[in-house]
PDB file of N, CA and C in Angstrom:
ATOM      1  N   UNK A   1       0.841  -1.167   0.000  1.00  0.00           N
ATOM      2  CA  UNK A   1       0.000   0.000   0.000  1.00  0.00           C
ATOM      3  C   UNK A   1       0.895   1.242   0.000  1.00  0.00           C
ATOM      4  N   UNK A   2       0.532   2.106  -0.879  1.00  0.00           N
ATOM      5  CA  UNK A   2       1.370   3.620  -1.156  1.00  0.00           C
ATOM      6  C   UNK A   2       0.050   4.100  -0.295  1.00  0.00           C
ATOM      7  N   UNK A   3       0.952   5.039   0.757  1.00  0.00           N
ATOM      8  CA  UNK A   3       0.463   6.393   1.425  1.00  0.00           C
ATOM      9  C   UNK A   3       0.584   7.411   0.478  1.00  0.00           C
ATOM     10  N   UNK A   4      -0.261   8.242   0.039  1.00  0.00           N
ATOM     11  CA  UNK A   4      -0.260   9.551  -0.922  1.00  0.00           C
ATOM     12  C   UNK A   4      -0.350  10.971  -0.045  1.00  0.00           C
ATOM     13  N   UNK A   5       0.170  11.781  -0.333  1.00  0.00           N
ATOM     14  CA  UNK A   5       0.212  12.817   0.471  1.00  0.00           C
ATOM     15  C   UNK A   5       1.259  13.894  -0.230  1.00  0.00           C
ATOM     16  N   UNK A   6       1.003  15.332  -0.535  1.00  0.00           N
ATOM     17  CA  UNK A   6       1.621  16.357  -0.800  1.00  0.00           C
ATOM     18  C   UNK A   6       0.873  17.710  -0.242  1.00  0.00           C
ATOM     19  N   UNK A   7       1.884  18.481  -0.410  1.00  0.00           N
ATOM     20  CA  UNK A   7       1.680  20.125   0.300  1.00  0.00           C
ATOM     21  C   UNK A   7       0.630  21.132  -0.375  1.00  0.00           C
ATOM     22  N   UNK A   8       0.705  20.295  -1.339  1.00  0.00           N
ATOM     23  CA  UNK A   8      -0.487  21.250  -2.574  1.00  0.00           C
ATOM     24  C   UNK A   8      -1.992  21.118  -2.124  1.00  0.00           C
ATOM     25  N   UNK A   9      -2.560  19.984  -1.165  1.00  0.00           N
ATOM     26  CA  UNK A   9      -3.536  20.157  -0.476  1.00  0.00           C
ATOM     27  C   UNK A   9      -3.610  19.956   0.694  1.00  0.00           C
ATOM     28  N   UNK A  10      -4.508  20.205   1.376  1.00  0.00           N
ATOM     29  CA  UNK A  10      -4.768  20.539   3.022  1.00  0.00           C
ATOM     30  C   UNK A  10      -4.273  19.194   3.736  1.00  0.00           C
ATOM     31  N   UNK A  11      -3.488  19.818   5.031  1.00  0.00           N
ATOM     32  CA  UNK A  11      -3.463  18.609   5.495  1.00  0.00           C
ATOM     33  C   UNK A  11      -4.089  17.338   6.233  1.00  0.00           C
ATOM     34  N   UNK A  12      -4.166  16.189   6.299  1.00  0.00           N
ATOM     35  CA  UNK A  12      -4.984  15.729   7.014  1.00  0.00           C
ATOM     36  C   UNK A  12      -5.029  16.005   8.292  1.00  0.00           C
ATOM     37  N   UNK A  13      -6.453  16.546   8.760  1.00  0.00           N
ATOM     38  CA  UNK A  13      -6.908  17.000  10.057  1.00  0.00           C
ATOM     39  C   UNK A  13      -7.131  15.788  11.007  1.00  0.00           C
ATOM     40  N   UNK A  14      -6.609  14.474  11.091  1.00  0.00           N
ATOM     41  CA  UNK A  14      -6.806  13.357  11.917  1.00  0.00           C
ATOM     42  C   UNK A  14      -6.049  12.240  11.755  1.00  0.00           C
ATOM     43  N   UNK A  15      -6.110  11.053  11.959  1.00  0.00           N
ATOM     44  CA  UNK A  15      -5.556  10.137  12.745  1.00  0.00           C
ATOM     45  C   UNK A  15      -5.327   9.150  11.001  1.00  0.00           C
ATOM     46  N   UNK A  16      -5.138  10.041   9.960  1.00  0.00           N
ATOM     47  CA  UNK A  16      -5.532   9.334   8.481  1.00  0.00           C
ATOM     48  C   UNK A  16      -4.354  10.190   7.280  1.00  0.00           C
ATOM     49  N   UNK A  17      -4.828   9.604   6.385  1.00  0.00           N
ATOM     50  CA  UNK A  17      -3.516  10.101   5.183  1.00  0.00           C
ATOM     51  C   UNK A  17      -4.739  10.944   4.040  1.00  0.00           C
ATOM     52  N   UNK A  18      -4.180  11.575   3.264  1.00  0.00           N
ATOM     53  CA  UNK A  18      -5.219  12.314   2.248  1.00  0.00           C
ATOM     54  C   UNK A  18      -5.107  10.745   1.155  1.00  0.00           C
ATOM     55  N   UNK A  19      -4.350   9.755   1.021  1.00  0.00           N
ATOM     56  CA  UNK A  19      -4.783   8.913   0.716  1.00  0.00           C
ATOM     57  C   UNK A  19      -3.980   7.955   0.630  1.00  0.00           C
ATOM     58  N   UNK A  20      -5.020   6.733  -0.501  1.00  0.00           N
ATOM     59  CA  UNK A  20      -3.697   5.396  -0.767  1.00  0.00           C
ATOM     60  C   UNK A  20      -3.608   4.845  -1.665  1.00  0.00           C
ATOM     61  N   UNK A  21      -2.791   4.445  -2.310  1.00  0.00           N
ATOM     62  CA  UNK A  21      -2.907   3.209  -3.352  1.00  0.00           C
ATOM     63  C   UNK A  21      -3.310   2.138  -3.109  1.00  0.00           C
ATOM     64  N   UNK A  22      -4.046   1.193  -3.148  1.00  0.00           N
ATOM     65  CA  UNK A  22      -3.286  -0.169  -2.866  1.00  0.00           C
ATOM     66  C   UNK A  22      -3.973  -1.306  -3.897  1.00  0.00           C
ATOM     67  N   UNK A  23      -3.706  -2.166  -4.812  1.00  0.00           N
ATOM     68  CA  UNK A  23      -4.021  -2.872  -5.979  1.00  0.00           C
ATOM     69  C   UNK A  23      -4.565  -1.974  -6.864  1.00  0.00           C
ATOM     70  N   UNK A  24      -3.888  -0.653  -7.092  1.00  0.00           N
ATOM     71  CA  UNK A  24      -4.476  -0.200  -8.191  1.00  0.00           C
ATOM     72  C   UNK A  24      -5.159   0.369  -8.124  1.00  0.00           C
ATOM     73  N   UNK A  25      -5.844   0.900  -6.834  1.00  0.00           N
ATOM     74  CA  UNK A  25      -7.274   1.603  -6.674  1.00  0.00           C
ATOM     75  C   UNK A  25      -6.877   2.641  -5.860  1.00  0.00           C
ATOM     76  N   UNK A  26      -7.238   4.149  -6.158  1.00  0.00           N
ATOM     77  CA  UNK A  26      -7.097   5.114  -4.894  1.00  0.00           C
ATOM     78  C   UNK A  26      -8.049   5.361  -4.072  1.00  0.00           C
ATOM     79  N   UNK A  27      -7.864   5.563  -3.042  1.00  0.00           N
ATOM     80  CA  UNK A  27      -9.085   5.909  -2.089  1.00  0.00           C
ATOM     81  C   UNK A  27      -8.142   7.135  -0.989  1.00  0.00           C
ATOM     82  N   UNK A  28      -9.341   7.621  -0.976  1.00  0.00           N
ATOM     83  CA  UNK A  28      -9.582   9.010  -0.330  1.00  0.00           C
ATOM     84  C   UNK A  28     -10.396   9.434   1.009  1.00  0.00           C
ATOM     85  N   UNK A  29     -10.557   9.891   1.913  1.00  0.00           N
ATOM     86  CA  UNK A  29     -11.123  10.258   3.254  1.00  0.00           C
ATOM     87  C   UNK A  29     -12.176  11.798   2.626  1.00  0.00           C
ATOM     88  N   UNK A  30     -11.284  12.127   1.608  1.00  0.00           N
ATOM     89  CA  UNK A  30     -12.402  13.467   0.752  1.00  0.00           C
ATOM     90  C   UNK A  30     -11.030  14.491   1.268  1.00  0.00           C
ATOM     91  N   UNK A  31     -11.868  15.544   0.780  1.00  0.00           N
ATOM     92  CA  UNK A  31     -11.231  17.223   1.044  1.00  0.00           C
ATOM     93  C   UNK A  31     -12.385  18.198   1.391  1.00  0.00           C
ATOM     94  N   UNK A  32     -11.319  18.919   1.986  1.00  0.00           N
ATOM     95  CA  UNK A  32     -12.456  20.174   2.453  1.00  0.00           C
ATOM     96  C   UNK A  32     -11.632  21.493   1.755  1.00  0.00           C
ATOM     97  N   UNK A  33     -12.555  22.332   1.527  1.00  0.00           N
ATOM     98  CA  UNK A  33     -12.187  23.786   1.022  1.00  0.00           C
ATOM     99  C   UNK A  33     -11.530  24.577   1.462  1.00  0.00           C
ATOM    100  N   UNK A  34     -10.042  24.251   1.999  1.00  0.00           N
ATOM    101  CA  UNK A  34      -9.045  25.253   2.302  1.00  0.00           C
ATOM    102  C   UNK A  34      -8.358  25.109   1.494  1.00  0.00           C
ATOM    103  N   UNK A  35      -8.017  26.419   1.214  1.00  0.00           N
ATOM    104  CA  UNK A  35      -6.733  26.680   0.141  1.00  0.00           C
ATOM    105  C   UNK A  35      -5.406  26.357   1.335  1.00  0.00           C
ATOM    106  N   UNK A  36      -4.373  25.014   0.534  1.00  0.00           N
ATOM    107  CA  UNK A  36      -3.246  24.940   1.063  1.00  0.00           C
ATOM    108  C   UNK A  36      -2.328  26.556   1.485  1.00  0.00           C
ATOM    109  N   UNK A  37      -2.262  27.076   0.390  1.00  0.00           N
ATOM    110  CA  UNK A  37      -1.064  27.961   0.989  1.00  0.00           C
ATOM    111  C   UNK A  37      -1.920  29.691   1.930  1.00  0.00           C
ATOM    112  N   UNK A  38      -2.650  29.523   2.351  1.00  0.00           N
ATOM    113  CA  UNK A  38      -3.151  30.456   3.427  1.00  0.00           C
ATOM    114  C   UNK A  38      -3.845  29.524   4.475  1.00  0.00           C
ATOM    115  N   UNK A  39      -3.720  27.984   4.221  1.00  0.00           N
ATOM    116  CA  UNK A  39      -4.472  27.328   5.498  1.00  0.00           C
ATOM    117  C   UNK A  39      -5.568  27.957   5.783  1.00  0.00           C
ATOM    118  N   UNK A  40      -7.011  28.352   4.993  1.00  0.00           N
ATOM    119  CA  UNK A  40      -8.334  28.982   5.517  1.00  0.00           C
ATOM    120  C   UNK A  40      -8.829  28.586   4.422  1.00  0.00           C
ATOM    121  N   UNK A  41     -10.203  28.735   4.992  1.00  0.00           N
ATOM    122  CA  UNK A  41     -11.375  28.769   3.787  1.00  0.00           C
ATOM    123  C   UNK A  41     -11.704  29.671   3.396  1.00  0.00           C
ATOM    124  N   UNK A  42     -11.484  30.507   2.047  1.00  0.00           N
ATOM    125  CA  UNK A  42     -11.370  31.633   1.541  1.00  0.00           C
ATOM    126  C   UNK A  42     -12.680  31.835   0.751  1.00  0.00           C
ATOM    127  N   UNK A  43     -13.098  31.237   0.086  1.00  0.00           N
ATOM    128  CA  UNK A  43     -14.568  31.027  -0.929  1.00  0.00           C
ATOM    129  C   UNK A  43     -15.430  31.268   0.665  1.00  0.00           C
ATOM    130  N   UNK A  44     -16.924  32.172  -0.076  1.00  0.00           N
ATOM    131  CA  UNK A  44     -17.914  32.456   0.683  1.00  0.00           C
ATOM    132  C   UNK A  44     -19.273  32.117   0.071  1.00  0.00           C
ATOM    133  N   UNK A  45     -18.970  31.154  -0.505  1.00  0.00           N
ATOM    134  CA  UNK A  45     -20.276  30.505  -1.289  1.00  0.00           C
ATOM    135  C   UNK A  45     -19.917  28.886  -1.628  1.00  0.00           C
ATOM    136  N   UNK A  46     -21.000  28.464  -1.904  1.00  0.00           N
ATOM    137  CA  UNK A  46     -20.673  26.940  -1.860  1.00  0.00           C
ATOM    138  C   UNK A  46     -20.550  26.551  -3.422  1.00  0.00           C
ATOM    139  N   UNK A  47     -20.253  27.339  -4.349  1.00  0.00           N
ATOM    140  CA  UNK A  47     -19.628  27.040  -5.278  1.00  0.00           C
ATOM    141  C   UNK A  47     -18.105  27.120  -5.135  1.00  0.00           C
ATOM    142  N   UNK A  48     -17.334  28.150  -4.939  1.00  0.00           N
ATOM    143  CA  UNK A  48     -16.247  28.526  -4.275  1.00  0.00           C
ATOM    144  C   UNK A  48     -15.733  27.520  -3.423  1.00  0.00           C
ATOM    145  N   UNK A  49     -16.320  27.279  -2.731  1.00  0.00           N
ATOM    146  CA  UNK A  49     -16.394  25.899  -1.631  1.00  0.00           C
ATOM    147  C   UNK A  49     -15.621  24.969  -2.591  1.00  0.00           C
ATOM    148  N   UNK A  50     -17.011  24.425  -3.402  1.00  0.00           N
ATOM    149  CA  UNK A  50     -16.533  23.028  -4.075  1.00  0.00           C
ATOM    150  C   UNK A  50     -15.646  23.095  -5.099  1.00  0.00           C
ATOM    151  N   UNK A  51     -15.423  24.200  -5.553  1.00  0.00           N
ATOM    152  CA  UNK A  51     -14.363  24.543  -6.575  1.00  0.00           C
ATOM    153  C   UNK A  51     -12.998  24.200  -5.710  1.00  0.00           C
ATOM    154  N   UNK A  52     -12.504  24.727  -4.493  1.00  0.00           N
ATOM    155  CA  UNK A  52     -11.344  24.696  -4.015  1.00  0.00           C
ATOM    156  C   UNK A  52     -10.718  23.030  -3.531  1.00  0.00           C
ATOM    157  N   UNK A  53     -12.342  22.794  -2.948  1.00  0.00           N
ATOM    158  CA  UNK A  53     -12.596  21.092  -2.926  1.00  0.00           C
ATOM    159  C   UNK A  53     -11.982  20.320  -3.861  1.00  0.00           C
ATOM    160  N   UNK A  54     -12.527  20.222  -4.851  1.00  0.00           N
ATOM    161  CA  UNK A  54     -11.842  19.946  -6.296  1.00  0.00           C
ATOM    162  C   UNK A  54     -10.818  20.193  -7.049  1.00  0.00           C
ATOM    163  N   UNK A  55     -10.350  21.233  -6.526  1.00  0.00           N
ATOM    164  CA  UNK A  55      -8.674  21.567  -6.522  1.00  0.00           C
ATOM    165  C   UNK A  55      -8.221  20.354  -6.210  1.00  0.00           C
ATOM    166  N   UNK A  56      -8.317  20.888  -4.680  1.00  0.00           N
ATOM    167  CA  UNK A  56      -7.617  19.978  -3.127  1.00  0.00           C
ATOM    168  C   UNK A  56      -7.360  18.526  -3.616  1.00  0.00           C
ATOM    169  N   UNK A  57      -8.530  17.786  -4.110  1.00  0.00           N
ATOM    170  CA  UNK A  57      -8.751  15.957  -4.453  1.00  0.00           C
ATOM    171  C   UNK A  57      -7.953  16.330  -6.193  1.00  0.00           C
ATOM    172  N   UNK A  58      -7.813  17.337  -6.833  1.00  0.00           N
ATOM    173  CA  UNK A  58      -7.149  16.897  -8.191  1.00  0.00           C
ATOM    174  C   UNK A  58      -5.700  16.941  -7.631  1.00  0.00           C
ATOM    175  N   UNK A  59      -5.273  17.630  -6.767  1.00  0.00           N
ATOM    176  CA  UNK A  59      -4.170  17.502  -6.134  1.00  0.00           C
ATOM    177  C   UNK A  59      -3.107  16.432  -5.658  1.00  0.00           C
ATOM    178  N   UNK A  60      -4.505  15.722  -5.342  1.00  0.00           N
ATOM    179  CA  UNK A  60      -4.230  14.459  -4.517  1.00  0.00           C
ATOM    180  C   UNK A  60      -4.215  13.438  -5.334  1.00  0.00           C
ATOM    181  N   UNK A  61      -4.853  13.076  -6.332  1.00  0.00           N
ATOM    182  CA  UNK A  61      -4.830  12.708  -7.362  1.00  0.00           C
ATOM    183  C   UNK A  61      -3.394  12.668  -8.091  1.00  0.00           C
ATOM    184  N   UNK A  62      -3.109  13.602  -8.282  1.00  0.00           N
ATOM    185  CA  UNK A  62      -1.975  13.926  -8.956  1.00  0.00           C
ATOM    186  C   UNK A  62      -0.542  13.589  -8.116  1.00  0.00           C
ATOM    187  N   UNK A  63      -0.850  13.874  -6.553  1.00  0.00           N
ATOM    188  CA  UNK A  63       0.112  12.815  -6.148  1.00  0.00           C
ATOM    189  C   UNK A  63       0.267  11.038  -5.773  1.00  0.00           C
ATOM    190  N   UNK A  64      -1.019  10.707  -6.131  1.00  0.00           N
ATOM    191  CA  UNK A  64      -0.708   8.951  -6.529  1.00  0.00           C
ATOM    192  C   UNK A  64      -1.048   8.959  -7.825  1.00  0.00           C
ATOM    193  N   UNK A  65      -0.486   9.732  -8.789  1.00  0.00           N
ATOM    194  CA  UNK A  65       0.065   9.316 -10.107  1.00  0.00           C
ATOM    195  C   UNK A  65      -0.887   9.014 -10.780  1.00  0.00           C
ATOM    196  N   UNK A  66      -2.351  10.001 -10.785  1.00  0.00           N
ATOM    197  CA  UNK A  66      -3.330  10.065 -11.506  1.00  0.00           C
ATOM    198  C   UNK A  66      -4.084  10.999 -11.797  1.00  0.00           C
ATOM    199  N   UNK A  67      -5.525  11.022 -12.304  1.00  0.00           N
ATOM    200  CA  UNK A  67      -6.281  12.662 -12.230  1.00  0.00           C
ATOM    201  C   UNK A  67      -7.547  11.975 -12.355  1.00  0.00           C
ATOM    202  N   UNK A  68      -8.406  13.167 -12.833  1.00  0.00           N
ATOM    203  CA  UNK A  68      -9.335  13.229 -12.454  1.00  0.00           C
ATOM    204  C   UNK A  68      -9.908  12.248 -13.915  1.00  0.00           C
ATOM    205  N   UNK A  69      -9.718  11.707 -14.644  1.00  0.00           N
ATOM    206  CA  UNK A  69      -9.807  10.911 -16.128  1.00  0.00           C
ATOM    207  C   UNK A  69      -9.692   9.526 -15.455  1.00  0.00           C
TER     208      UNK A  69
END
């Protein structure tokens, strides 16, 4: 099992990894809408919200060597 984890999204707030590999499959705990480099939730609408959200998980994505395809 690959632990996934980089600085480009928020860190995990608990006792868990932002994610994992393991046979090929990633799995995720999710993201929440803080922008990594000010650590806050900056969006004041819940589009904004899920936009930064979706950052955060393409992020994560991108560090176990995949995307959103």
């Amino acid at each position: 099992m690959k632990v996934v984890a980089t600085e480009k999204a928020p860190k995990a707030l608990g006792p868990y990894s932002q994610g994992y590999v393991s046979g090929g499959v990633f799995y995720s705990a999710g993201q929440i809408p803080v922008n990594p480099a000010t650590d806050a939730v900056e969006a004041d609408t819940i589009e904004g919200q899920a936009e930064q959200a979706c950052k955060n998980v393409g992020e994560v994505l991108k560090a176990a060597g995949t995307d959103f395809d």
